[in-house]
C-alpha atoms as a PDB file:
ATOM      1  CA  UNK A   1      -9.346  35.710  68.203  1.00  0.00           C
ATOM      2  CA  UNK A   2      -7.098  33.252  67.053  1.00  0.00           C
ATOM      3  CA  UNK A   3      -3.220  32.983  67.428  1.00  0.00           C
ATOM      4  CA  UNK A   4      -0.453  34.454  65.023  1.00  0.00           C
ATOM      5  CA  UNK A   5       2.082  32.721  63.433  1.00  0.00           C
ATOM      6  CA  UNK A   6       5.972  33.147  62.723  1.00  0.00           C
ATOM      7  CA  UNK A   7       7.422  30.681  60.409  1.00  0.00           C
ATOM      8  CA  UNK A   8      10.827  29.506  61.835  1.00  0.00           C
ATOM      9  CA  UNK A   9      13.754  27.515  59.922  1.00  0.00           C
ATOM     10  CA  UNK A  10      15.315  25.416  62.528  1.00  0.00           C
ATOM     11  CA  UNK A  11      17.902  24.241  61.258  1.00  0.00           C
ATOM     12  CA  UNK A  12      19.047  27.598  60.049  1.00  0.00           C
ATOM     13  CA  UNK A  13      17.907  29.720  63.353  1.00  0.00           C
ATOM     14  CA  UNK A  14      16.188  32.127  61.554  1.00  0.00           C
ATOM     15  CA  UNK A  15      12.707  33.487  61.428  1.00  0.00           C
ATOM     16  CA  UNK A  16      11.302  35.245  58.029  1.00  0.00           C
ATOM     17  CA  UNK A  17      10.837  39.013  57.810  1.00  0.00           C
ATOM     18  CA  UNK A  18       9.421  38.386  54.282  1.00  0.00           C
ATOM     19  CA  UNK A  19       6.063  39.822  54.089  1.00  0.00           C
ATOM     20  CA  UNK A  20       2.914  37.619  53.296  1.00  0.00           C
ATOM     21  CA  UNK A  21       0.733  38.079  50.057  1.00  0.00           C
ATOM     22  CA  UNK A  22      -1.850  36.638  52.031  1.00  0.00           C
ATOM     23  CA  UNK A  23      -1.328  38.626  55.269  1.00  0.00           C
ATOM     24  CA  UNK A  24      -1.661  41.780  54.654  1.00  0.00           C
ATOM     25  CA  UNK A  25       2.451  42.368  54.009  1.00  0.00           C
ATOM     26  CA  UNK A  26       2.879  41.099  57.708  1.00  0.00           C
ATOM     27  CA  UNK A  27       5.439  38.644  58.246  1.00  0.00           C
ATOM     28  CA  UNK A  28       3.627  36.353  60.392  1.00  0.00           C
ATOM     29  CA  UNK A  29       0.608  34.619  59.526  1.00  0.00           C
ATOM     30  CA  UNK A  30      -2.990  33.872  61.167  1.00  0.00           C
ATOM     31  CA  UNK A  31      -5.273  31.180  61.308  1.00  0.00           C
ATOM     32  CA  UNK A  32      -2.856  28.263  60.176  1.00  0.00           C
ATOM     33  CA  UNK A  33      -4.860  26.000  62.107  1.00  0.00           C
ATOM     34  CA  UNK A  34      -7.852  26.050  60.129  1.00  0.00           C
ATOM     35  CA  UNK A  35      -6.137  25.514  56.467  1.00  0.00           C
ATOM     36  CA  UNK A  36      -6.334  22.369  54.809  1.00  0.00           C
ATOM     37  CA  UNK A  37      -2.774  20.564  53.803  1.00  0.00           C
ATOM     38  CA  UNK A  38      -2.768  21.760  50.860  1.00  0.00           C
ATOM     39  CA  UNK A  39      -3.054  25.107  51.327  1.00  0.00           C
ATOM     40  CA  UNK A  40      -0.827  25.362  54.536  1.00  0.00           C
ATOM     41  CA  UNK A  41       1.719  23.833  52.390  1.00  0.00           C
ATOM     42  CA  UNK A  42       1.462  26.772  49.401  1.00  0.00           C
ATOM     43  CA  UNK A  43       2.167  29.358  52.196  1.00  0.00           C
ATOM     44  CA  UNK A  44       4.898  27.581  53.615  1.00  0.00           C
ATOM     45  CA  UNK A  45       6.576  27.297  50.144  1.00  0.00           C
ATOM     46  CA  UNK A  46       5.946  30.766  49.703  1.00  0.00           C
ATOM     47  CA  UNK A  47       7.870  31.220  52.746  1.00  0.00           C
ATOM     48  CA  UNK A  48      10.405  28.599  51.741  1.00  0.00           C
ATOM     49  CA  UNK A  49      11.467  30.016  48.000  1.00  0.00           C
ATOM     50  CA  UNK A  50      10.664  33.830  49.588  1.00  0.00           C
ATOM     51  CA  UNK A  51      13.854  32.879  52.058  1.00  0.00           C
ATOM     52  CA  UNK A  52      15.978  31.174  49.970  1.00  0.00           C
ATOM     53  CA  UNK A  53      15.331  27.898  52.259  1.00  0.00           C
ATOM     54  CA  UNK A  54      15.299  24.153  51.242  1.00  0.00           C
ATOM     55  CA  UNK A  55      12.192  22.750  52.073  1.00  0.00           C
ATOM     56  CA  UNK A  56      14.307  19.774  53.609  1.00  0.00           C
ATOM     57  CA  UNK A  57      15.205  21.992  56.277  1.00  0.00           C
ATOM     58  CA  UNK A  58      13.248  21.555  59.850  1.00  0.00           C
ATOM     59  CA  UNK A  59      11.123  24.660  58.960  1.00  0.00           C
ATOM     60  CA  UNK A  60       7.774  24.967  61.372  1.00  0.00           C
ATOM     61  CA  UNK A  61       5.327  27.948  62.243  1.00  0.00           C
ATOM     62  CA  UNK A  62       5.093  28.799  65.557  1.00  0.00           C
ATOM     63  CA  UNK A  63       1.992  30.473  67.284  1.00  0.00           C
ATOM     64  CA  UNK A  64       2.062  33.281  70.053  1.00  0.00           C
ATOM     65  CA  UNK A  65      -0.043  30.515  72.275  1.00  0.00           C
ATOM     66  CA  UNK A  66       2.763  27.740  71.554  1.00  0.00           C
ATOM     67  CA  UNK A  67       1.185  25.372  69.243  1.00  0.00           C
ATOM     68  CA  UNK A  68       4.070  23.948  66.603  1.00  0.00           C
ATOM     69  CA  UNK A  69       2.557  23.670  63.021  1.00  0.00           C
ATOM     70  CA  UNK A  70       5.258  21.499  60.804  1.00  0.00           C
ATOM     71  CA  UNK A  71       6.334  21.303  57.114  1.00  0.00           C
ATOM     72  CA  UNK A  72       3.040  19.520  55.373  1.00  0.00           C
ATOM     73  CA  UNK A  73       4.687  16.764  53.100  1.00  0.00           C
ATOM     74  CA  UNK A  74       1.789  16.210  51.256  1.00  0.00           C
ATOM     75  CA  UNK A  75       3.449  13.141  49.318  1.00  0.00           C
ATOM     76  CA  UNK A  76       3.109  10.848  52.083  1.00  0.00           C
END
């Protein structure tokens, strides 16, 4: 079935409402663990500049089961 995700900003204690191009208009996502870097890393910026968030901030999605998936810096 697979696990849903919220996207959290930390440092900010807040949790995005926006809704998801690529969910359906839901503001929580699904599948996260299967995407590649690169592409969990466009959804999180969508999620970033969609919140008005600084992608320096500790900003993580968060699945119903409890897995943690973290900011991809894909410059490393």
């Amino acid at each position: 079935m697979g696990q849903y995700f919220r996207f959290i900003n930390r440092d900010r204690q807040m949790e995005s409402d926006v809704a998801l191009p690529f969910n359906f208009g839901m503001p929580w996502a699904k599948g996260l663990e299967r995407l590649s870097s690169d592409e969990l890393k466009k959804q999180f910026d969508f999620v970033i500049q969609a919140n008005d968030w600084q992608p320096t901030d500790d900003i993580v999605a968060e699945g119903d089961y409890g897995e943690t998936i973290e900011y991809p810096n894909t410059s490393e």
